[in-house]
Structures are given as C-alpha cells and as structure tokens.
C-alpha atoms as a PDB file:
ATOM      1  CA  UNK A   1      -5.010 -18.029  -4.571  1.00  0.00           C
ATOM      2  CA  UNK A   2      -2.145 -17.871  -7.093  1.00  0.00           C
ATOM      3  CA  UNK A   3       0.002 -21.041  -7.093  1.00  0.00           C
ATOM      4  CA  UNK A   4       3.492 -20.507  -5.853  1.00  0.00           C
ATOM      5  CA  UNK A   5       4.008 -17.195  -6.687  1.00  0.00           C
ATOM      6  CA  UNK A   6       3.575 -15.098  -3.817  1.00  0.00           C
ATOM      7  CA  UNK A   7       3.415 -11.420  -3.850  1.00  0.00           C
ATOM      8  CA  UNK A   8       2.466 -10.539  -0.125  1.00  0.00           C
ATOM      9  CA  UNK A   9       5.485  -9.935   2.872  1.00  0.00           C
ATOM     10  CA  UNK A  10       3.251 -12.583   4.896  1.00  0.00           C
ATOM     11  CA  UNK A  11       2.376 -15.219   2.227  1.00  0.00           C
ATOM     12  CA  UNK A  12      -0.724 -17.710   2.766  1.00  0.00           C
ATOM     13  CA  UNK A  13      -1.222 -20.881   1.607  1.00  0.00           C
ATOM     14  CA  UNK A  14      -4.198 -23.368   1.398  1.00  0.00           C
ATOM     15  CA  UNK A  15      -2.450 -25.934   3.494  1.00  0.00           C
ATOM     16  CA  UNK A  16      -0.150 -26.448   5.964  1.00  0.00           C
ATOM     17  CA  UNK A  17       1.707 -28.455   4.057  1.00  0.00           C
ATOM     18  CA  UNK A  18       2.680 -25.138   2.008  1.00  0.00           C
ATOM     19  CA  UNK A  19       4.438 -23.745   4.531  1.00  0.00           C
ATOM     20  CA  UNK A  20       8.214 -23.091   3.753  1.00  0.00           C
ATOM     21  CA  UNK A  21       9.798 -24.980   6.529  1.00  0.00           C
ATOM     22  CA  UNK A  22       7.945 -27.685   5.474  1.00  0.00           C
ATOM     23  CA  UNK A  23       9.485 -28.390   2.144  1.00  0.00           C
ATOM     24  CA  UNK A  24      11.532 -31.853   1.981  1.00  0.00           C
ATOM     25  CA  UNK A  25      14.317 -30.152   1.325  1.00  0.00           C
ATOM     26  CA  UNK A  26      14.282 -27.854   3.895  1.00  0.00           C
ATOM     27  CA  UNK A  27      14.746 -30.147   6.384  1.00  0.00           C
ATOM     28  CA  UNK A  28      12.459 -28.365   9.071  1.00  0.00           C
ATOM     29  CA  UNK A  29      14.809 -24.860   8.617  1.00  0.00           C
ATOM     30  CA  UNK A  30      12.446 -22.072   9.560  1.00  0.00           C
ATOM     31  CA  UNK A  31      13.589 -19.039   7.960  1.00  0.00           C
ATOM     32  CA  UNK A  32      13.232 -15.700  10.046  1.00  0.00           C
ATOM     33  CA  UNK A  33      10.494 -13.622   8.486  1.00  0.00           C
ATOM     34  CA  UNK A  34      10.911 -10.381  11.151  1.00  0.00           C
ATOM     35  CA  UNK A  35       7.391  -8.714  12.106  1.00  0.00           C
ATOM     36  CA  UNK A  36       7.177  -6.310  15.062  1.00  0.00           C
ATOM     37  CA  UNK A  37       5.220  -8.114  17.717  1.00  0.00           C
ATOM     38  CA  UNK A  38       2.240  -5.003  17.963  1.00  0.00           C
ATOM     39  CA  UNK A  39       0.719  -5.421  14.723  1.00  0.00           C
ATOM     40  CA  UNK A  40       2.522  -7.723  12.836  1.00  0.00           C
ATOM     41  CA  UNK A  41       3.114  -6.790   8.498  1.00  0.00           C
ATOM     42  CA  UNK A  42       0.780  -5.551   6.124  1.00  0.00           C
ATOM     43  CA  UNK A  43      -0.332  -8.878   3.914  1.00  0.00           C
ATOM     44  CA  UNK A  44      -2.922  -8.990   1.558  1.00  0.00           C
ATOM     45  CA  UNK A  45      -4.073 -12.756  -0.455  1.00  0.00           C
ATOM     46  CA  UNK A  46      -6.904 -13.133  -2.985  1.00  0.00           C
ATOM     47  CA  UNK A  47     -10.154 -14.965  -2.044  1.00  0.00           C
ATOM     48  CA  UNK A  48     -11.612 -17.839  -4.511  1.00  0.00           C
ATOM     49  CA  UNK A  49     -14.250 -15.989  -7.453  1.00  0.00           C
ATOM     50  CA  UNK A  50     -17.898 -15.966  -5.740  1.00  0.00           C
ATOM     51  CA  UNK A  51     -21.516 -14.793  -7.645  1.00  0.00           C
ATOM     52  CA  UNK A  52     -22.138 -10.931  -7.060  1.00  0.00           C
ATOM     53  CA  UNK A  53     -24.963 -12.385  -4.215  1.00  0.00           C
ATOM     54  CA  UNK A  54     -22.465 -14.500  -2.509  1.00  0.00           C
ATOM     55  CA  UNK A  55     -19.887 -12.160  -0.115  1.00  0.00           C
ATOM     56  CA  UNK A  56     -17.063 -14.021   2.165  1.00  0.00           C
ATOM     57  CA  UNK A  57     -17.238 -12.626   5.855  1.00  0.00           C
ATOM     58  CA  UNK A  58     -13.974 -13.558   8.064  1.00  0.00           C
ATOM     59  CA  UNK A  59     -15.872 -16.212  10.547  1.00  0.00           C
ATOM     60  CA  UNK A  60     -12.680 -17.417  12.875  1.00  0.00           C
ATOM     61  CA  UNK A  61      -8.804 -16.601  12.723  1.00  0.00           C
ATOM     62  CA  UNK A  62      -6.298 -18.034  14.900  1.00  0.00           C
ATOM     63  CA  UNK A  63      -2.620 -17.174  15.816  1.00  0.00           C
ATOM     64  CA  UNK A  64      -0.556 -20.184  16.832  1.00  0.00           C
ATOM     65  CA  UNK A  65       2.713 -20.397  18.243  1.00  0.00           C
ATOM     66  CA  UNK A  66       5.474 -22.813  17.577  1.00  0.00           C
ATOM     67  CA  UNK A  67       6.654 -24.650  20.587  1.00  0.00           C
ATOM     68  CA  UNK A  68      10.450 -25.049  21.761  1.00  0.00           C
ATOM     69  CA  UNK A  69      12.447 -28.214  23.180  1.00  0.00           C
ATOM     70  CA  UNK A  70      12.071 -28.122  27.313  1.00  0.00           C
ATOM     71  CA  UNK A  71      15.656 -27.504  27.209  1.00  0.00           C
ATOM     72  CA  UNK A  72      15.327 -24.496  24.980  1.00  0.00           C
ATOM     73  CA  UNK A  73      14.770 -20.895  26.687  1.00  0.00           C
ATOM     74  CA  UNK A  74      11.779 -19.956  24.729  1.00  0.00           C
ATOM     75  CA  UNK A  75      12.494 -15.925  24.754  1.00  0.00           C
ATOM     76  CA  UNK A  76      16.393 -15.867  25.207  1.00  0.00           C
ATOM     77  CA  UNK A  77      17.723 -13.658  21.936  1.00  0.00           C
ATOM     78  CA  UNK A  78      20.048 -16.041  21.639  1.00  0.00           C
ATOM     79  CA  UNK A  79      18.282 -19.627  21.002  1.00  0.00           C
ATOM     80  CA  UNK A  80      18.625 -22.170  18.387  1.00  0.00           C
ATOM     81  CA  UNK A  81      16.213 -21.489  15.503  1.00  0.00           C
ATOM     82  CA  UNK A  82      16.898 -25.183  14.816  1.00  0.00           C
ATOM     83  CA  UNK A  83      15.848 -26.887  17.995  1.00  0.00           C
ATOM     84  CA  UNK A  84      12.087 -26.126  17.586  1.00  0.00           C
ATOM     85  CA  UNK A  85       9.537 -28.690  17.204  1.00  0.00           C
ATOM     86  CA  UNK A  86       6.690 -28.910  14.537  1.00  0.00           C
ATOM     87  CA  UNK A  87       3.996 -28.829  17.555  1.00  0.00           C
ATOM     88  CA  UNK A  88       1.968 -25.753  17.998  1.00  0.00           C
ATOM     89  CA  UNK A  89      -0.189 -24.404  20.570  1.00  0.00           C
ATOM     90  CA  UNK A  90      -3.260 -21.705  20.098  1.00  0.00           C
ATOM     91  CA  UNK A  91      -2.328 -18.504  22.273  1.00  0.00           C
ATOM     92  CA  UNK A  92      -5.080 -17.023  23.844  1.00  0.00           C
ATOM     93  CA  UNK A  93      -5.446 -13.907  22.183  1.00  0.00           C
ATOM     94  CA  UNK A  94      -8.205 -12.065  21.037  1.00  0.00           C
ATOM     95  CA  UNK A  95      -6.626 -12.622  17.593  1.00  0.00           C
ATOM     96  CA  UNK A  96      -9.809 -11.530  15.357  1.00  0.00           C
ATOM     97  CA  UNK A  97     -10.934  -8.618  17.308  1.00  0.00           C
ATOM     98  CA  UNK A  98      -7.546  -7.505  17.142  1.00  0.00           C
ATOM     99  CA  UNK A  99      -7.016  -7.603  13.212  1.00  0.00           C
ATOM    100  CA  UNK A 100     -10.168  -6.171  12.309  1.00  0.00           C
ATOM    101  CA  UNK A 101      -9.298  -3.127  14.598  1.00  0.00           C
ATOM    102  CA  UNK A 102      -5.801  -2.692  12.739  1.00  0.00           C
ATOM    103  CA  UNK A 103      -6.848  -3.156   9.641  1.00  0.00           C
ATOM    104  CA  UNK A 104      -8.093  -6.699   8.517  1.00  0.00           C
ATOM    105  CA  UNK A 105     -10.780  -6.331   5.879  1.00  0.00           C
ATOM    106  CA  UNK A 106     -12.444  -7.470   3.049  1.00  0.00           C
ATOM    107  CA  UNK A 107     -12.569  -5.524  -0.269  1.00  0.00           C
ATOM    108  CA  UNK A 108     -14.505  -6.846  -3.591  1.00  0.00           C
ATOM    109  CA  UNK A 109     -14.333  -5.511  -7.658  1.00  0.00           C
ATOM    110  CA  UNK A 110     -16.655  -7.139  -9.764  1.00  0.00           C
ATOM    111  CA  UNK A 111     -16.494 -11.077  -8.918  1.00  0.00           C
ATOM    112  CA  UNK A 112     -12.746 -10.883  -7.299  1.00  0.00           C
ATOM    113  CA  UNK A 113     -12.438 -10.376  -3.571  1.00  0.00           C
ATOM    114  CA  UNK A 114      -9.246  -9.733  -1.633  1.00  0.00           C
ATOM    115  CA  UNK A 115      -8.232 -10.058   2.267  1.00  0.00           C
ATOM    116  CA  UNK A 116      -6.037  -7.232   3.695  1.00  0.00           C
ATOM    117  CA  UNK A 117      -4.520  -6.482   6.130  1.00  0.00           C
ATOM    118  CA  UNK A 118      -3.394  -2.419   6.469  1.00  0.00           C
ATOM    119  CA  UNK A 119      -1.574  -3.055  10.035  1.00  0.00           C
ATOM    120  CA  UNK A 120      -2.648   0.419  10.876  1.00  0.00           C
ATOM    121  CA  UNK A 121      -1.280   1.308  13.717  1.00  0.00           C
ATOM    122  CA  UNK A 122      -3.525   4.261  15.084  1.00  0.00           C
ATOM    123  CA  UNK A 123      -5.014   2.602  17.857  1.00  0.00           C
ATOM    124  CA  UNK A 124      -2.484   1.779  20.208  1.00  0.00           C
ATOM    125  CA  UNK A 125      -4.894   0.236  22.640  1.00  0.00           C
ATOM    126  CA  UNK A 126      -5.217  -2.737  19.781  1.00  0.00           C
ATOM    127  CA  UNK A 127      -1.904  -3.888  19.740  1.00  0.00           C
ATOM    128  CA  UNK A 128      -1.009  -7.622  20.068  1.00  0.00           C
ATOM    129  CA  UNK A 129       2.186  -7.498  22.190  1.00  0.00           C
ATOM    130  CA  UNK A 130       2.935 -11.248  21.724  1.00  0.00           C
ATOM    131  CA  UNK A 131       6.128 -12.529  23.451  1.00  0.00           C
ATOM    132  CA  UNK A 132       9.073 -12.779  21.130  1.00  0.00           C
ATOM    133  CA  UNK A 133       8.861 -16.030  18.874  1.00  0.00           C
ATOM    134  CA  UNK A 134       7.772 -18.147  16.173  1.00  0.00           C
ATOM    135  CA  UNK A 135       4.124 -17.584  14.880  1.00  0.00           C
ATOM    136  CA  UNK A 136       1.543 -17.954  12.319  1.00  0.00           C
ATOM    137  CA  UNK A 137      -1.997 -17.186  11.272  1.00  0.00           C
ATOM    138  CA  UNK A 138      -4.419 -19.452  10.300  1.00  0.00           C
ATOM    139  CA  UNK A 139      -7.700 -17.254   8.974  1.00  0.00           C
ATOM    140  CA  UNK A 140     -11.027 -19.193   7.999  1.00  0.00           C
ATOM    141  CA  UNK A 141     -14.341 -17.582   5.779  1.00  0.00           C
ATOM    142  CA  UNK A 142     -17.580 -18.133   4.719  1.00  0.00           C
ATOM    143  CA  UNK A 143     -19.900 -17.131   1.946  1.00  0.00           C
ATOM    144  CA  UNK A 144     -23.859 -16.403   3.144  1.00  0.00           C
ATOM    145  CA  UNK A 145     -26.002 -18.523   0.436  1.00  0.00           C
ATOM    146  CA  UNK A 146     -28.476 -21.813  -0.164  1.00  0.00           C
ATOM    147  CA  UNK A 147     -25.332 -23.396   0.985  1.00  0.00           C
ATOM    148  CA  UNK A 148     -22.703 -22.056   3.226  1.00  0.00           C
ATOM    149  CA  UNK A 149     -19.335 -22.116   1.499  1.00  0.00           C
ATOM    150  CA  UNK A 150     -16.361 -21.966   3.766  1.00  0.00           C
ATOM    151  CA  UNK A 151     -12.131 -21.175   2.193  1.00  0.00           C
ATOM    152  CA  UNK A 152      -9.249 -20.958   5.132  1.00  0.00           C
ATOM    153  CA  UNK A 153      -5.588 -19.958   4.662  1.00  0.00           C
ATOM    154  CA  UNK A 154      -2.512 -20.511   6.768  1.00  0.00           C
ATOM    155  CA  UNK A 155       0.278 -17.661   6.717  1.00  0.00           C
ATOM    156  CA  UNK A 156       3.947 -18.911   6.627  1.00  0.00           C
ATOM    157  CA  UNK A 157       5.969 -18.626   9.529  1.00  0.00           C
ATOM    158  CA  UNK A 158       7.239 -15.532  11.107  1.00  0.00           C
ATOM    159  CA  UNK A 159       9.217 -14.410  14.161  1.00  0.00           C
ATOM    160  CA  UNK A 160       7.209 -11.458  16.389  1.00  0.00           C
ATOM    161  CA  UNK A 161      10.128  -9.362  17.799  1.00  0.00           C
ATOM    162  CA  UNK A 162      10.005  -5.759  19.898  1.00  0.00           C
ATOM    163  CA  UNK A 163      10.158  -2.568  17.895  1.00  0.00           C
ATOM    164  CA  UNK A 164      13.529  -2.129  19.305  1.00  0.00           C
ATOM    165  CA  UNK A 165      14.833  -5.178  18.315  1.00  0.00           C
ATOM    166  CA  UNK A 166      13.773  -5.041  14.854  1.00  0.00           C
ATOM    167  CA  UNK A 167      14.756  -1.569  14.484  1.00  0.00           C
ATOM    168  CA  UNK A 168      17.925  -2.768  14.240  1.00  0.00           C
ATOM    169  CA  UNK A 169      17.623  -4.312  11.182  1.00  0.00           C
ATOM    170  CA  UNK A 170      17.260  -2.867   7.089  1.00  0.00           C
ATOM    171  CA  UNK A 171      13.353  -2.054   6.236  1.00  0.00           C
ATOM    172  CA  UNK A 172      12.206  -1.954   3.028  1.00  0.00           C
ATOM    173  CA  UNK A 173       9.268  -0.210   2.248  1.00  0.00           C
ATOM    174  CA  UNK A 174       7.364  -0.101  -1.267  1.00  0.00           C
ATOM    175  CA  UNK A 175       3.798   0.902  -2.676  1.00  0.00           C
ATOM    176  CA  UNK A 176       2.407   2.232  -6.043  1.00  0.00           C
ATOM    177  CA  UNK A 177      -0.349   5.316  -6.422  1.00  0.00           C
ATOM    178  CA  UNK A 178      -2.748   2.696  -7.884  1.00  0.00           C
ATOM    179  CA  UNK A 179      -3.844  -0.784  -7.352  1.00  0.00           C
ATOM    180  CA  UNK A 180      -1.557  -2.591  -9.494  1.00  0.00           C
ATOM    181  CA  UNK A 181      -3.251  -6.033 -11.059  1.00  0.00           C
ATOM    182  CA  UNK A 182      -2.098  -9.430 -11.722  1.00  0.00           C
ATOM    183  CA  UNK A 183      -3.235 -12.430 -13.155  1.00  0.00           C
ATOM    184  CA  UNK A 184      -6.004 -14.040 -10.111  1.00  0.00           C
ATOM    185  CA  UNK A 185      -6.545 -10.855  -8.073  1.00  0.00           C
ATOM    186  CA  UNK A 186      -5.134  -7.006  -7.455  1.00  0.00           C
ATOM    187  CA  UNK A 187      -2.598  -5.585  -5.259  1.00  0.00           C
ATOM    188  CA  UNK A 188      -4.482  -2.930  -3.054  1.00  0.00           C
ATOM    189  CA  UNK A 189      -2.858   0.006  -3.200  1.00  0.00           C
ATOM    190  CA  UNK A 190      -5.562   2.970  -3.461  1.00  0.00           C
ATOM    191  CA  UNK A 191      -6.939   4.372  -0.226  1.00  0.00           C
ATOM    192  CA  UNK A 192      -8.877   2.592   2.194  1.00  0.00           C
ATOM    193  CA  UNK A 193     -11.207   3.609   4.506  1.00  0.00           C
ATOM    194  CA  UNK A 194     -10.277   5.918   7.544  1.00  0.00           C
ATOM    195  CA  UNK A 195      -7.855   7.676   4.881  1.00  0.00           C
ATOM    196  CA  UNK A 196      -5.041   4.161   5.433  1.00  0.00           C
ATOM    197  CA  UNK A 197      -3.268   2.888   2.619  1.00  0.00           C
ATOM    198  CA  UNK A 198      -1.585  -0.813   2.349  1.00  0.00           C
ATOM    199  CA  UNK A 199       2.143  -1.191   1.773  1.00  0.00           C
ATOM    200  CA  UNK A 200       5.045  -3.763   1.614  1.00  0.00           C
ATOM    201  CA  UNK A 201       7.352  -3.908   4.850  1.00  0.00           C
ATOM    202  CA  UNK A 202      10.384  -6.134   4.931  1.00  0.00           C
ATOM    203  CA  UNK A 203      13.065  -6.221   7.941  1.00  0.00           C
ATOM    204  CA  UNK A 204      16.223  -8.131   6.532  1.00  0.00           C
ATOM    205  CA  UNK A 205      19.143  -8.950   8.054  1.00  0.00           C
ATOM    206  CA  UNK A 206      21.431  -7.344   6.609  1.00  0.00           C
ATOM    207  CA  UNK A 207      23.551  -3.926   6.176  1.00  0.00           C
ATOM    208  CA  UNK A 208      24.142  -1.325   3.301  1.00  0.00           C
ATOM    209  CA  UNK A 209      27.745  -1.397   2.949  1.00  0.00           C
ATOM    210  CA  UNK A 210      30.567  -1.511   0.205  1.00  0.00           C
ATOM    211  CA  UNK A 211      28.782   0.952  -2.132  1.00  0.00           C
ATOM    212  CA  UNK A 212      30.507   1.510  -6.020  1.00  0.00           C
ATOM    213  CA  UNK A 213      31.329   4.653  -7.529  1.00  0.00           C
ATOM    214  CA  UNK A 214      30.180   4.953 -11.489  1.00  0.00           C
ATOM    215  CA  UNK A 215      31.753   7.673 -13.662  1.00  0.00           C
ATOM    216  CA  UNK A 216      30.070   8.771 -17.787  1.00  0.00           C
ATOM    217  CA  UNK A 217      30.924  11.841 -19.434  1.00  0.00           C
ATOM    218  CA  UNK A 218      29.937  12.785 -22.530  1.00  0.00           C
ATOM    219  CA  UNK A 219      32.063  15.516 -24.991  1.00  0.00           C
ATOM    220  CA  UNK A 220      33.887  15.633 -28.013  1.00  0.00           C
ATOM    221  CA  UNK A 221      37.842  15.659 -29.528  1.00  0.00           C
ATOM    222  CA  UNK A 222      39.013  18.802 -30.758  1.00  0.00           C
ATOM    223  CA  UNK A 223      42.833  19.216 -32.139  1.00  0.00           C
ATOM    224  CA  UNK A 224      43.858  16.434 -29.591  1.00  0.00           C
ATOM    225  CA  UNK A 225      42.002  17.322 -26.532  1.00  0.00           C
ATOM    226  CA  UNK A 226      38.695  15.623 -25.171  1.00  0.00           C
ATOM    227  CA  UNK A 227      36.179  18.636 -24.027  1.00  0.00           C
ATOM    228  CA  UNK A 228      33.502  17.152 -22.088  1.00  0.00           C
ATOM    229  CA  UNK A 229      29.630  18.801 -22.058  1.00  0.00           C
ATOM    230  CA  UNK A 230      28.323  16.815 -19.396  1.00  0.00           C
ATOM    231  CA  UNK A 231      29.707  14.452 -16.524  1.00  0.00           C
ATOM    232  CA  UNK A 232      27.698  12.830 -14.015  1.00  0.00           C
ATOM    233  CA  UNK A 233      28.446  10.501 -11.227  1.00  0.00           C
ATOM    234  CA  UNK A 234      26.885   8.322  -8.867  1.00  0.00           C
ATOM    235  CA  UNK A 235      27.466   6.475  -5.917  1.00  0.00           C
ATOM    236  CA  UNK A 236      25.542   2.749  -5.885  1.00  0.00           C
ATOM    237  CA  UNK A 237      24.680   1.179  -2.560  1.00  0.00           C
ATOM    238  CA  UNK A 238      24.764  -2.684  -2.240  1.00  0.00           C
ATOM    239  CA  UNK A 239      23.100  -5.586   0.481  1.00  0.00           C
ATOM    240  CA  UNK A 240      23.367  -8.762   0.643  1.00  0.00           C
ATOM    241  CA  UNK A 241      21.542 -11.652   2.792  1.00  0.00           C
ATOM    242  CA  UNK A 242      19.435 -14.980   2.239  1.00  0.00           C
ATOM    243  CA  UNK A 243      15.980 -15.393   1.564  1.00  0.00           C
ATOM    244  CA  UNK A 244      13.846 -18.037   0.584  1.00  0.00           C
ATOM    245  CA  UNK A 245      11.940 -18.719  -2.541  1.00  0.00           C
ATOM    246  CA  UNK A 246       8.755 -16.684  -1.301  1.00  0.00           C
ATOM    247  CA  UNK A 247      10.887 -13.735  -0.351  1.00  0.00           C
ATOM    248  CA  UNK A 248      12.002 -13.622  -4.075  1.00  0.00           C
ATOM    249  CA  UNK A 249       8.918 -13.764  -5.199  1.00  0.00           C
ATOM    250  CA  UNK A 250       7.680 -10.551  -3.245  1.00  0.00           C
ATOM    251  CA  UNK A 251      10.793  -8.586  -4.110  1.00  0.00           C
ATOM    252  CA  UNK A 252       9.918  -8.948  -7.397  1.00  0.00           C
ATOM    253  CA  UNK A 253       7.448  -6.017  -7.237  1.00  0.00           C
ATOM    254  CA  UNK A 254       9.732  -3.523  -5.567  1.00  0.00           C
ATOM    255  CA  UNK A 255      11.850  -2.517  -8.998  1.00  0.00           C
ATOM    256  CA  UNK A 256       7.822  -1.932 -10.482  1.00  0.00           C
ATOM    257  CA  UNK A 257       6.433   0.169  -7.815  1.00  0.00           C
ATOM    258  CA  UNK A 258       6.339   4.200  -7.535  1.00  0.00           C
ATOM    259  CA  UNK A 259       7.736   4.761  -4.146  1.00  0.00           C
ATOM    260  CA  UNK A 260      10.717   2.364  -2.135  1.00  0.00           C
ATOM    261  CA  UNK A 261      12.254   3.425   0.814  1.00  0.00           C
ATOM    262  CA  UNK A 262      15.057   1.789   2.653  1.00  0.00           C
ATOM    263  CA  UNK A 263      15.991   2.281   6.171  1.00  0.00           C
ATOM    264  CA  UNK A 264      19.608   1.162   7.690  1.00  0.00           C
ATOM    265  CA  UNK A 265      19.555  -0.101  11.402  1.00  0.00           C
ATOM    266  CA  UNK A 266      20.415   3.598  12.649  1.00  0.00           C
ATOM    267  CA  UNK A 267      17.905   4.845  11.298  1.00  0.00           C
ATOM    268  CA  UNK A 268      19.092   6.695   7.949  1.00  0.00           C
ATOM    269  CA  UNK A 269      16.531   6.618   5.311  1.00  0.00           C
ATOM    270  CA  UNK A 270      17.129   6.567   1.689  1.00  0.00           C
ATOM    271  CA  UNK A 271      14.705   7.465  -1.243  1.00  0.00           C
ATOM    272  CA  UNK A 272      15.204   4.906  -3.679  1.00  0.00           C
ATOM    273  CA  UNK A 273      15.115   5.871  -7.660  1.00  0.00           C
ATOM    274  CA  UNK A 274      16.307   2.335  -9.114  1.00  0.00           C
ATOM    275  CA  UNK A 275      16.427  -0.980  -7.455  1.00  0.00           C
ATOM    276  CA  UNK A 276      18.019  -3.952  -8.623  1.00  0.00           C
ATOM    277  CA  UNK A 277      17.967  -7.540  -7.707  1.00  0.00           C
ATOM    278  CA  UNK A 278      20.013 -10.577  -8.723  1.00  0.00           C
ATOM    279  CA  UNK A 279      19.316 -14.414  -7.083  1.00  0.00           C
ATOM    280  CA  UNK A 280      21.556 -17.065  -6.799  1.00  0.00           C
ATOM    281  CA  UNK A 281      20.639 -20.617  -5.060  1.00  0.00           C
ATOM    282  CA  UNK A 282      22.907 -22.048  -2.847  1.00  0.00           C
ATOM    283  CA  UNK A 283      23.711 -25.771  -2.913  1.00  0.00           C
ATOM    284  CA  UNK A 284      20.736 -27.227  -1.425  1.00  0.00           C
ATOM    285  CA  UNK A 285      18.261 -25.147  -2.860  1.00  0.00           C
ATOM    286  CA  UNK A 286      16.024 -23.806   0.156  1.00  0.00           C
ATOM    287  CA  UNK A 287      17.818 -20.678   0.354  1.00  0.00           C
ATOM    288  CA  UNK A 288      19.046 -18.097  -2.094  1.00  0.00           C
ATOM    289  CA  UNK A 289      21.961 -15.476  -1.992  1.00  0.00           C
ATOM    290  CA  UNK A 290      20.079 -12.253  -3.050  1.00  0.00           C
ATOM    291  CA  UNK A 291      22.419  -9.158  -3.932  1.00  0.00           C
ATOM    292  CA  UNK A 292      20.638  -5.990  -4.407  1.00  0.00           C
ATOM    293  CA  UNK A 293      21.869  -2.500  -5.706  1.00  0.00           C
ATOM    294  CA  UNK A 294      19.922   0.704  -5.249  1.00  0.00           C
ATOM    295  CA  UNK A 295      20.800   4.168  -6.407  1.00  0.00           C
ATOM    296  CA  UNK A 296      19.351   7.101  -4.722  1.00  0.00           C
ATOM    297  CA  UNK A 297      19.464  10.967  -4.328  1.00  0.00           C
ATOM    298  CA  UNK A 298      23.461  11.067  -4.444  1.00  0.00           C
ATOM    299  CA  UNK A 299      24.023  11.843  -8.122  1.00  0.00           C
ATOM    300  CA  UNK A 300      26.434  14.318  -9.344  1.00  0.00           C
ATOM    301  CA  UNK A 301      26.129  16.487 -12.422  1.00  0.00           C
ATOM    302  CA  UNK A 302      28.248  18.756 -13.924  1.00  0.00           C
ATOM    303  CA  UNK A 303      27.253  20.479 -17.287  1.00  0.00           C
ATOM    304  CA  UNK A 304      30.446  21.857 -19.351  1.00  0.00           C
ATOM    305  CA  UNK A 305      33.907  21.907 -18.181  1.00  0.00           C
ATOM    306  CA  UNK A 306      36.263  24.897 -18.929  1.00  0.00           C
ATOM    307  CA  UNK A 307      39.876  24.480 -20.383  1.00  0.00           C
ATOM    308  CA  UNK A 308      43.025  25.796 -19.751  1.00  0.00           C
ATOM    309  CA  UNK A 309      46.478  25.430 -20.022  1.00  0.00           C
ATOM    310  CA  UNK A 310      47.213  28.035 -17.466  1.00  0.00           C
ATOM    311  CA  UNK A 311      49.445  26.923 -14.261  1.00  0.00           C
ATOM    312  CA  UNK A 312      47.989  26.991 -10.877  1.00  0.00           C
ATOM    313  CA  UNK A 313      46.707  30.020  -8.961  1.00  0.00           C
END
C-alpha cells in the first residue's frame, strides 16, 4: 500500500493506528466522510506484490460501528460528532456477502493485484441499509501456497447517511477512459465485468456560490480605435469547505482525469472542463481550507465586432 498518499474516496490503512481521527493532533475529531448507507463509495487499495502462483482471495471483512456516550441519541441528525467514544462494536451484517454482490473484487496485472470495490448498485436486494452513523471496514486476505500468507486493511472512518439526506449535499464525480498508473499499483478505470466501471464519488458539505465573471478580447488599434476579432467570456464557479489531509490527497486526481461532474444539493449537474484546487491549513493542522474553481459549459464567444459611429436606431 502506498504510504500516506491516498488516492481512493475510502482510504485504507495497515493499522488502526492510521486512521485520521487518530492522529495526536487531531485530538479524537472524526471528520465526516458522507457515504449513502446502501452501498457505501467506490474505493479501490493495492495489495502487497505476490509470485504469479500465489493469488490473494478476500477470507473475512468486517463493518464496525463506532459507539456513542449513553447520553447521546445515536441517530438524532442533530448529535455531537464530538461526544463519541473510541469503542466499537461488530454489526451483524452479512458484510462480505454483501460487497462481493456490489462489486468487491479482486483484479491482478502481472505481479500487482488491486482490491475494488465498483459499489454497483444493480441489485437492489444487496443493499446494506445500515442505520445512520459512524462506520468502518476492516477487510482481511490470504494467499493459497506452502505457507498461507495473510495482509488486512482498515478503511478510515465514514458516516452512512440515507440517499435523501446526502442528496442534499455537492457530489463530485470523476473517472478516466483508461486505468491510469502510479507508482505501487493502478487506478482501475477500464471495464469490469458485468459491463461496471469504478469511479470517484465525494459528497462535501458545501455549496457552489459566488461565481466570477472573466472578460479577454483580442483585436488591434487602427487610427485611434481598438477593433476587436474575438471576445470570449466566462463565468467561474467557486466552493469552499474543510477536508482533511487524505481528502487532499484524492482530489488531487480530479484536475488529471477525462470526465468530472459536479452536482449542487438540488440537483443541477454541471460538466466540468477545468478544475482547480488550492489548500490552505488552518492553525492546528488537522484540517485544511480547500477553495476550488471549476469552469464549465457557460463560455461566451463572439468572433468580430462591427463599428459604427452611427446614433441609435
């Protein structure tokens, strides 16, 4: 697995300790990673390099849950994110059955493997529904061999909410025609089986407001007046909200992939051509302010402009 640089919307780490809320100086602050609470966010990780005779098989996962104060009101929308504990309980879900069916999977090339997980969403009848809260995954594998070989991963925390609840938030959606590769594994991209292909989801609290207006023209002087030959302008929307350092790291890839697509909480969708990012840590360091700017189909052009000195019509 790469070493803190995570490129998945549900990043995994080799221990718990890993975990973002975890961190000294986070002081046990769990940020809220949004997933519906049917079938969770597509995530993908790479598996350590095994011989060509040596394939991992998934062998156990488990979904835990983190567990409130007794004052706390486990489900109410409004609780304190800060008042939960650090003790977890297993829920009693068929969690494995229930990730293969939407999409968990293993897929190899050459000596690399990599876990996915497509979150297809075809088969209704495999959903999770898990009660609104704090979760996360903990997935374990084996290698078949002269000696069994065993590698497990725990996801970082995330917060299962309704589809109508989340819906009310910004997604951002981006994926490339190809896998795209990176040093220590590939991001799977290309189709998979059953015609399903993997992308990056985010829901961020935010909204897309306070957009700026950019003017060019180009032309030339002639006997003291400016003709111009072409004028375009464009309207630039802006968002702003927090994220943590693994966050960053993910939206890293959205400014190199082929398609990104954002959607505001009612629902308008916008095909984004350019996507910028800038990061700035607050004061304690576990959070950063992100800004980003997008630009999408809302360009004008205009091509030659006549010239007259004529009065009004």
């Amino acid at each position: 697995m790469q070493t803190n640089s995570n490129l998945s919307c549900i990043p995994f780490y080799e221990n718990l300790e890993e975990q973002d809320f975890r961190k000294w100086y986070a002081y046990g602050d769990k940020y809220i990673n949004r997933v519906p609470n049917d079938y969770l966010l597509p995530f993908f990780f790479p598996l350590p390099i095994t011989t060509a005779s040596r394939e991992w098989e998934i062998v156990s996962s488990q979904l835990y849950r983190l567990c409130c104060d007794e004052e706390e009101v486990a489900y109410n929308a409004s609780y304190d994110m800060g008042a939960f504990s650090n003790a977890f309980a297993v829920t009693e879900l068929p969690v494995e059955g229930l990730l293969v069916l939407n999409g968990l999977k293993i897929t190899r090339s050459g000596t690399k493997s990599v876990c996915t997980y497509l979150a297809d969403t075809s088969t209704p009848q495999s959903s999770f529904h898990l009660p609104r809260g704090l979760y996360y995954l903990h997935l374990k594998f084996a290698t078949q061999g002269e000696s069994t070989r065993y590698y497990e991963v725990y996801s970082d925390v995330f917060l299962a909410e309704s589809r109508e609840d989340i819906a009310r938030h910004v997604k951002v959606e981006w994926y490339s025609m190809e896998n795209q590769a990176y040093e220590g594994g590939v991001i799977p991209y290309e189709e998979h089986e059953g015609n399903v292909y993997y992308k990056n989801v985010l829901y961020l609290d935010t909204e897309i407001g306070m957009p700026e207006y950019t003017f060019t023209e180009e032309g030339e002087e002639r006997n003291g007046y400016f003709f111009p030959t072409k004028q375009i302008s464009e309207k630039v929307f802006s968002m702003k909200f927090v994220a943590p350092e693994y966050l960053c790291d993910v939206m890293r890839l959205i400014r190199m992939s082929d398609v990104v697509k954002i959607t505001d909480g009612i629902g308008r969708t916008y095909g984004v051509e350019q996507f910028e990012m800038e990061v700035e840590w607050l004061e304690q360091g576990h959070y950063a302010e992100v800004s980003c700017t997008f630009q999408t189909d809302t360009v004008v052009k205009k091509i030659g402009k006549a010239y007259t000195n004529i009065t009004d019509r």
